[in-house]
N, C-alpha and C. Protein backbone atom coordinates (compact mmCIF):
# COMPACT_ATOMS: atom_id res chain seq x y z
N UNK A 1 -5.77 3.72 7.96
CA UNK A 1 -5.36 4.90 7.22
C UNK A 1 -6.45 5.34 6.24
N UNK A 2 -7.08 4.49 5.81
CA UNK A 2 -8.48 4.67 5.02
C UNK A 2 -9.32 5.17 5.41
N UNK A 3 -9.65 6.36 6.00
CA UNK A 3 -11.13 6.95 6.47
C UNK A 3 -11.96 6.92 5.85
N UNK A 4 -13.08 7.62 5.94
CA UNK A 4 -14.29 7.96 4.65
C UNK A 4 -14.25 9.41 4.76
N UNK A 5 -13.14 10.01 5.62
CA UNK A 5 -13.18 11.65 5.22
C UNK A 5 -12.32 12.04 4.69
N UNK A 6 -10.89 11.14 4.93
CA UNK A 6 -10.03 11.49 3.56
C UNK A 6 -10.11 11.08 2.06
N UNK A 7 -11.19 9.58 1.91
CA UNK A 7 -11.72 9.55 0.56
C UNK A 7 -12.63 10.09 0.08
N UNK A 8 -13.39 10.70 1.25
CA UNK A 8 -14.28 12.14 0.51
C UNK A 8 -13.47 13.23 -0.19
N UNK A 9 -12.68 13.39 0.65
CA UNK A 9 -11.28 14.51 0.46
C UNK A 9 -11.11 13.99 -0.76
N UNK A 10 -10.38 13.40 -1.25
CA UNK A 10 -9.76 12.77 -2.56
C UNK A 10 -10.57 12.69 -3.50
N UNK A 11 -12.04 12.40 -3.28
CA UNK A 11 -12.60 12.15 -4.30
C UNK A 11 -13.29 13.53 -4.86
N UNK A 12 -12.78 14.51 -4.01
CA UNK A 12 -13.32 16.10 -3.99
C UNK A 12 -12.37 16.87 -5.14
N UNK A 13 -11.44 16.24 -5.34
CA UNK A 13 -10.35 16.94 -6.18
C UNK A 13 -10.40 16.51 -7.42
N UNK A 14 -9.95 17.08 -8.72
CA UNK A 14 -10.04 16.57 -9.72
C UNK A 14 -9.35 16.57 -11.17
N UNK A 15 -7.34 16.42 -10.58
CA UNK A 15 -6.91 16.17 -11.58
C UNK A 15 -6.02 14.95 -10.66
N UNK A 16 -6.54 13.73 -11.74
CA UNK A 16 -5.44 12.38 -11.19
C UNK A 16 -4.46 12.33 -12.44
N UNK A 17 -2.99 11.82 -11.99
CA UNK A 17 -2.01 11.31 -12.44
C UNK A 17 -2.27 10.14 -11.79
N UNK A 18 -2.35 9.14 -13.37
CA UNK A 18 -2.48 7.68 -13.38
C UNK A 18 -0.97 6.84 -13.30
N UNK A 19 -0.40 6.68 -12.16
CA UNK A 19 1.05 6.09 -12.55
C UNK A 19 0.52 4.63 -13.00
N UNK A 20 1.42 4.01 -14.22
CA UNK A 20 1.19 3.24 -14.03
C UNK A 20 -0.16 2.52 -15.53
N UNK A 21 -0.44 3.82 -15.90
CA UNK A 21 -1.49 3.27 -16.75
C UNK A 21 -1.63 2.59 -18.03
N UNK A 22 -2.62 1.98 -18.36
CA UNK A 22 -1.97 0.85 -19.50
C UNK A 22 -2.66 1.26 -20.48
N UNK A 23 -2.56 1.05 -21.13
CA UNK A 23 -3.07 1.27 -23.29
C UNK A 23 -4.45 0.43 -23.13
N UNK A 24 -3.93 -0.85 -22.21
CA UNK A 24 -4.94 -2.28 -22.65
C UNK A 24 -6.37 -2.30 -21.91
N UNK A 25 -7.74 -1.72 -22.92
CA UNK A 25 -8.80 -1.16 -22.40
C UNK A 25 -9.44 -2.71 -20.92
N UNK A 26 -8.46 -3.61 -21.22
CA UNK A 26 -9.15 -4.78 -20.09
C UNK A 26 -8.16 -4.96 -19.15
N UNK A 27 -7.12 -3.76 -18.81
CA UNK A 27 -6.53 -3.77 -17.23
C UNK A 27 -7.15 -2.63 -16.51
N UNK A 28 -7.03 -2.84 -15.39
CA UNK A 28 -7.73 -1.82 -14.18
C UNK A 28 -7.36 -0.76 -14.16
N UNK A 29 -5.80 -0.10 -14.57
CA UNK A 29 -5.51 0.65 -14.72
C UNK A 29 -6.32 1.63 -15.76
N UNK A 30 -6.56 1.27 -17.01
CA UNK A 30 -7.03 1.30 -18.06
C UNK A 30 -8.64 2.01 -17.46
N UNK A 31 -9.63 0.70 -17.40
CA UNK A 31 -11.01 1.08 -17.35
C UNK A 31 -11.62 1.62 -15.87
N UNK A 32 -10.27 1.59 -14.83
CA UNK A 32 -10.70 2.61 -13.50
C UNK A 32 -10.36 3.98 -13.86
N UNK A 33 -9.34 4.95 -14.83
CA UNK A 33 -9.38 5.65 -15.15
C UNK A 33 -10.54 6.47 -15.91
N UNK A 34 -11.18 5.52 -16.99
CA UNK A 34 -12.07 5.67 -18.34
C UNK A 34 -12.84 6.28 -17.43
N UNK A 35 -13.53 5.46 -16.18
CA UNK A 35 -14.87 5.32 -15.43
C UNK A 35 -14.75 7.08 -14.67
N UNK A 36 -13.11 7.44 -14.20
CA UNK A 36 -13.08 8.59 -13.74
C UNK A 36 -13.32 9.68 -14.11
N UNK A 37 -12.43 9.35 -15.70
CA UNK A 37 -12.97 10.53 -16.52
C UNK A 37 -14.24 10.57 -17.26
N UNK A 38 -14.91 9.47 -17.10
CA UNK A 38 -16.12 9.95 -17.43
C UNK A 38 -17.15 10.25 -16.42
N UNK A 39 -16.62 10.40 -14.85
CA UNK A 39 -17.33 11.21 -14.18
C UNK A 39 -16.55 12.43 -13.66
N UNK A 40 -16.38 12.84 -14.99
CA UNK A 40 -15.62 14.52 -14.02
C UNK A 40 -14.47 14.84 -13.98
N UNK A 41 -13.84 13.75 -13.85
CA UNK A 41 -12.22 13.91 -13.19
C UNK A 41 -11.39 14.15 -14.85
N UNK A 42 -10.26 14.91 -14.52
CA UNK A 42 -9.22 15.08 -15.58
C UNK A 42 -8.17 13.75 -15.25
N UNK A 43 -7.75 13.31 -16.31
CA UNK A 43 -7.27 11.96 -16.08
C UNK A 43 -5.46 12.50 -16.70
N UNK A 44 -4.84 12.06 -16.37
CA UNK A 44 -3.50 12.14 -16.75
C UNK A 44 -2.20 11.07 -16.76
N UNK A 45 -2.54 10.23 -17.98
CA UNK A 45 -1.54 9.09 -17.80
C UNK A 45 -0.10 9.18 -17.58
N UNK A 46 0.69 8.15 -16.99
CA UNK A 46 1.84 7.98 -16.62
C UNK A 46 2.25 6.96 -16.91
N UNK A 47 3.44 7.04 -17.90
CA UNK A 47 3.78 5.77 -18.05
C UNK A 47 4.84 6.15 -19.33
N UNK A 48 5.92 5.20 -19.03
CA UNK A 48 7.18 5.90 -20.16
C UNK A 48 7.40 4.97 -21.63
N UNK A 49 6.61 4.12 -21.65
CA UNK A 49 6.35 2.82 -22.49
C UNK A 49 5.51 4.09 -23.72
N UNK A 50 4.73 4.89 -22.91
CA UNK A 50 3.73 5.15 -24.35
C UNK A 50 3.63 6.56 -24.25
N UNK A 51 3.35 7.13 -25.73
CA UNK A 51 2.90 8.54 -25.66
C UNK A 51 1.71 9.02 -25.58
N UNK A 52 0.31 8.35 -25.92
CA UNK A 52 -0.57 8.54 -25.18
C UNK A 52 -1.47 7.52 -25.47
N UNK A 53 -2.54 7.70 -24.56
CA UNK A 53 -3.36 6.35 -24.22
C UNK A 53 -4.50 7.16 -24.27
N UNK A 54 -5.50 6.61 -24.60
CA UNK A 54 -6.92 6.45 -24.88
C UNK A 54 -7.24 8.36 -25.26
N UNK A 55 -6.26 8.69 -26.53
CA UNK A 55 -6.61 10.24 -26.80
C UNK A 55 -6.01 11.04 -25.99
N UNK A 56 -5.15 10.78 -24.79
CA UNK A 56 -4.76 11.39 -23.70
C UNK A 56 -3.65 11.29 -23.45
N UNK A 57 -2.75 12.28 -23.75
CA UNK A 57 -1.48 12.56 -24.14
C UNK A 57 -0.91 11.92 -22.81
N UNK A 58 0.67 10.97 -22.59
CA UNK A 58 0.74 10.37 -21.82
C UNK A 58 2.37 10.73 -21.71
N UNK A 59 2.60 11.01 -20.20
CA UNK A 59 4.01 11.54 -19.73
C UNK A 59 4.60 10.21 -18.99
N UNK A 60 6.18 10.73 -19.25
CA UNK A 60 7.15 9.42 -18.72
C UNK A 60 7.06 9.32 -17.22
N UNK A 61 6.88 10.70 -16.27
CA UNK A 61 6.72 10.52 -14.79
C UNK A 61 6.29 11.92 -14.72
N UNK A 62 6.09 11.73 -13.42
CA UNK A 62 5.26 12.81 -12.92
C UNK A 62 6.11 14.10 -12.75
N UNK A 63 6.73 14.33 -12.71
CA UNK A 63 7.47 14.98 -13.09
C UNK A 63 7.89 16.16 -14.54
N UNK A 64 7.33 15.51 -15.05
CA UNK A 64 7.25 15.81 -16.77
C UNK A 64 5.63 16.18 -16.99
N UNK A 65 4.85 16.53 -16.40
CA UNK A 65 3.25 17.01 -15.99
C UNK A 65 3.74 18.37 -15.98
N UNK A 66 2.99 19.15 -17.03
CA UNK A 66 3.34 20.29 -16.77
C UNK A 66 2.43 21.16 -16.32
N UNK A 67 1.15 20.54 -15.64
CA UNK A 67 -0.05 21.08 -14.85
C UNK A 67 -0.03 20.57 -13.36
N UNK A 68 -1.06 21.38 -12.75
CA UNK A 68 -1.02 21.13 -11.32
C UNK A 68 -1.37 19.77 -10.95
N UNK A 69 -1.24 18.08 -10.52
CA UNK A 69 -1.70 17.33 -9.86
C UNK A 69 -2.29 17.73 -8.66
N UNK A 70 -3.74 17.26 -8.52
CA UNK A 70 -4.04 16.77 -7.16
C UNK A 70 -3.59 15.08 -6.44
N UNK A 71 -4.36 14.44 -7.20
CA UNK A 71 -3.92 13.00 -6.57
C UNK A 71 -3.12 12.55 -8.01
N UNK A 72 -2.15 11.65 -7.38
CA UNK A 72 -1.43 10.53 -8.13
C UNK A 72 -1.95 9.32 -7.56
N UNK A 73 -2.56 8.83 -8.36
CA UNK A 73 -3.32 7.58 -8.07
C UNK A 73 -2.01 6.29 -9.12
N UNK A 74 -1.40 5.05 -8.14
CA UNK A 74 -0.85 4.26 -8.51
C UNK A 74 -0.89 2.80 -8.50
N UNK A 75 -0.81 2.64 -10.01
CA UNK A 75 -1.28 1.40 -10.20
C UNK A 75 0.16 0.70 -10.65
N UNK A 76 1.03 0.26 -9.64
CA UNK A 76 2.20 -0.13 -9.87
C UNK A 76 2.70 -0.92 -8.69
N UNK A 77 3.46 -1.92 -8.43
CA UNK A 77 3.64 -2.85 -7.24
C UNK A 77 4.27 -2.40 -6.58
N UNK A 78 4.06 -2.63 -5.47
CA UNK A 78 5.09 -1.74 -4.41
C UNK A 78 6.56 -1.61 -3.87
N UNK A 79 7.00 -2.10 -4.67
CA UNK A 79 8.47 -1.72 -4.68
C UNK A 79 8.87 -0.97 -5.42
N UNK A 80 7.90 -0.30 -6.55
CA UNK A 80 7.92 0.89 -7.12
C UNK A 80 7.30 1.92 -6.34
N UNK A 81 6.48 1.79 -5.48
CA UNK A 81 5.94 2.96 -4.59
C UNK A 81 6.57 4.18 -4.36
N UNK A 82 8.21 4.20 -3.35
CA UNK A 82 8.54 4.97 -2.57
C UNK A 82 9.09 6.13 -3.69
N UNK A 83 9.97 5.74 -4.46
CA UNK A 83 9.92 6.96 -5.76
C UNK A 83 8.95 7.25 -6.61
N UNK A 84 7.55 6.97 -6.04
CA UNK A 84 6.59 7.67 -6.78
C UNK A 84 6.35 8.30 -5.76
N UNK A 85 6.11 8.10 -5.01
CA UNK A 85 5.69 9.19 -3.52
C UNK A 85 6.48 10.28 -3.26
N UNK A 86 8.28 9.71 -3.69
CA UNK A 86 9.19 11.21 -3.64
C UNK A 86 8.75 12.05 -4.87
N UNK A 87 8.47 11.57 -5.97
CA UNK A 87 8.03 12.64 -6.97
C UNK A 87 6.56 13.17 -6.56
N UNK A 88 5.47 12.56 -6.35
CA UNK A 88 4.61 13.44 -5.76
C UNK A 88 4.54 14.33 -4.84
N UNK A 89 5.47 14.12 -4.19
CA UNK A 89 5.25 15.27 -2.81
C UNK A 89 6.18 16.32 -3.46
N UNK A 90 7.37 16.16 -4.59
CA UNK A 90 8.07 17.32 -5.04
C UNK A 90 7.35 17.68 -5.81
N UNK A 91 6.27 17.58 -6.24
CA UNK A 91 5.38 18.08 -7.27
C UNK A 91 4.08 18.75 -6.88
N UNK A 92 4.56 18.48 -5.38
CA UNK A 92 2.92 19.75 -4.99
C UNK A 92 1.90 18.75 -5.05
N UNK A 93 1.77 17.49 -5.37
CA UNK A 93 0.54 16.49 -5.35
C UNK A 93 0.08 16.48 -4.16
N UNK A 94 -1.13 16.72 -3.74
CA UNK A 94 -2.40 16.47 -2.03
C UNK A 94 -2.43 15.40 -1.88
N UNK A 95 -2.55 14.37 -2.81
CA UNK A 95 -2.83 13.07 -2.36
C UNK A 95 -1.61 12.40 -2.81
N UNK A 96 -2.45 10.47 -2.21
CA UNK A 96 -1.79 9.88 -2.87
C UNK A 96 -2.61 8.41 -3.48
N UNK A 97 -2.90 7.95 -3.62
CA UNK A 97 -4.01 6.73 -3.84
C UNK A 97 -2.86 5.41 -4.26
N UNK A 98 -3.12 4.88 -3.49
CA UNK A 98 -2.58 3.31 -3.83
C UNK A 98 -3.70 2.05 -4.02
N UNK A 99 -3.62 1.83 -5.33
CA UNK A 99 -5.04 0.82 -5.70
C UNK A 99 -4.78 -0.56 -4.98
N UNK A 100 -5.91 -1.23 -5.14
CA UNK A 100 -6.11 -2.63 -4.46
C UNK A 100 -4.53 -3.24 -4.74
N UNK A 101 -4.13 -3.89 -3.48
CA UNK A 101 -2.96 -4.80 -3.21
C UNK A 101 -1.77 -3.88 -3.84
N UNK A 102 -1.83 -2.69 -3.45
CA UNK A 102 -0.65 -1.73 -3.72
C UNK A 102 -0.46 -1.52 -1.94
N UNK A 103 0.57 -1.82 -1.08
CA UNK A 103 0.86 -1.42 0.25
C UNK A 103 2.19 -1.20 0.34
N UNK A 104 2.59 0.08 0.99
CA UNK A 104 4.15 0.36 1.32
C UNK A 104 3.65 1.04 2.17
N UNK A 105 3.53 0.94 3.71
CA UNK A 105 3.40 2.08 4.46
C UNK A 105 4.17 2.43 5.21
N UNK A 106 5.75 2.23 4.38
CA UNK A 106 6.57 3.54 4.98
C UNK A 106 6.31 4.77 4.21
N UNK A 107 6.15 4.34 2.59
CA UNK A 107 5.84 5.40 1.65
C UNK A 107 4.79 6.08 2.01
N UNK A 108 3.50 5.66 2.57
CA UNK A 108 2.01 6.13 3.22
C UNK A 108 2.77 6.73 4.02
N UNK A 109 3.20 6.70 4.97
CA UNK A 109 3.77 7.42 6.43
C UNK A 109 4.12 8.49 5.28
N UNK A 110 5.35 8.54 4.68
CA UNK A 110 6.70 9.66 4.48
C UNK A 110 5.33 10.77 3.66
N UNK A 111 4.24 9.89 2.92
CA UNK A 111 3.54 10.80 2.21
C UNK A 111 2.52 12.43 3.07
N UNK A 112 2.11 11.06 3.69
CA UNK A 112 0.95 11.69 5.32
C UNK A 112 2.12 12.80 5.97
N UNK A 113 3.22 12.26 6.01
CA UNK A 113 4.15 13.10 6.98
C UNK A 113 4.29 14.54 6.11
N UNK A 114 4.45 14.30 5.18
CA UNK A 114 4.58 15.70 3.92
C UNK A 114 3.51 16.63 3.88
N UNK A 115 2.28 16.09 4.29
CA UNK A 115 0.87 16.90 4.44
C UNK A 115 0.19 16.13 3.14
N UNK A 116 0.54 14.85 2.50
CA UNK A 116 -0.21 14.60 1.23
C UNK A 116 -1.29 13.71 1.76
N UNK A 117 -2.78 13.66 1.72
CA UNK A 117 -3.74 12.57 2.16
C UNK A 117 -3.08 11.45 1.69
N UNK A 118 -3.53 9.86 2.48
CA UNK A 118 -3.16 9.18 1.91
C UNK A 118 -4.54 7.88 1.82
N UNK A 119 -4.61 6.90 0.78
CA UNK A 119 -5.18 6.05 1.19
C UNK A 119 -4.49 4.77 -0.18
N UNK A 120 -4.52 3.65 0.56
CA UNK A 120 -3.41 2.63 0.13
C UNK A 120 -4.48 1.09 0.22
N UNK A 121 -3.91 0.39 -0.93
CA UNK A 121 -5.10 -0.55 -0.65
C UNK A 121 -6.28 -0.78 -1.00
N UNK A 122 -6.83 0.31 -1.87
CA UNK A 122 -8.15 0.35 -1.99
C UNK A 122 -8.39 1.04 -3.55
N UNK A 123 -9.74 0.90 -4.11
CA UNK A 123 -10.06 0.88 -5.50
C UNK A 123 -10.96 2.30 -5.52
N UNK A 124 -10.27 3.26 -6.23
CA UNK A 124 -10.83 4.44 -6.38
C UNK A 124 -11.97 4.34 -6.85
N UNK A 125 -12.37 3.66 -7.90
CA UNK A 125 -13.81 3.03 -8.28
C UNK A 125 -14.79 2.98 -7.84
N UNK A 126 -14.25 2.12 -6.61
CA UNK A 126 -15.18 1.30 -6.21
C UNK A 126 -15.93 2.06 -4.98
N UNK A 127 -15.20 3.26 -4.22
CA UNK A 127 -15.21 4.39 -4.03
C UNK A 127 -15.82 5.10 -3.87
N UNK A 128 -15.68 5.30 -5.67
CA UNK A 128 -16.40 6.58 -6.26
C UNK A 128 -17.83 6.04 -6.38
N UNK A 129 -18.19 4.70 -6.81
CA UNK A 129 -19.46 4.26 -7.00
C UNK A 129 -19.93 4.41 -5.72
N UNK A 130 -19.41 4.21 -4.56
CA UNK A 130 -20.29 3.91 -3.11
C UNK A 130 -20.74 4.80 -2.62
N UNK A 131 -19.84 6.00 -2.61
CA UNK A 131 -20.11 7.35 -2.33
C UNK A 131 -21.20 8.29 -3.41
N UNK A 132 -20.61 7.99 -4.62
CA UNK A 132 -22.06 8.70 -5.32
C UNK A 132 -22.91 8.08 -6.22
């Protein structure tokens, strides 16, 4: 499900909803975001614990975004997956990004099936470094 033309795709767009993101500058959630927005990308935390994180005003779900998403990138275990995938696809989100050891691919299917790219499994980061 991972191509290198749908993570070109993804990495072409540039507002992420971070589900999932943490306050704590030494989780992945945290410093794979920092690294995004400091190349380019508009970063948009998610998470109902906090009101905002690192200067960056932070919403309870995606849902409550009152701008356009491209990708929802999720950093949350996968049995939280499939109701993040129903709120992205009701929200007009293109993608969907599931970080390292995030897998539900019925949720990947129902997403792909909606028209949203998908890629599951893998570190936007790490990615973004290889490609540019």
């Amino acid at each position: 499900m991972n191509d290198s033309l749908v993570i070109r795709k993804i990495l072409g767009m540039k507002t992420i909803a971070v589900v999932g993101m943490s306050p704590k500058t030494d989780r992945p959630s945290n410093y794979v975001s920092m690294y995004m927005k400091q190349n380019g990308y508009s970063i948009i935390p998610v998470n109902p614990g906090q009101k905002e994180i690192a200067d960056l005003h932070c919403y309870p779900d995606l849902n409550s975004i009152p701008e356009q998403v491209d990708v929802v990138n999720i950093f949350r275990r996968p049995e939280y997956v499939p109701p993040i995938v129903n709120s992205a696809i009701a929200i007009g989100a293109k993608a969907i990004w599931m970080q390292d050891h995030v897998i539900h691919k019925d949720a990947g299917q129902k997403a792909n099936d909606a028209g949203l790219l998908v890629v599951m499994n893998d570190c936007i980061l790490r990615q973004h470094q290889q490609i540019y």
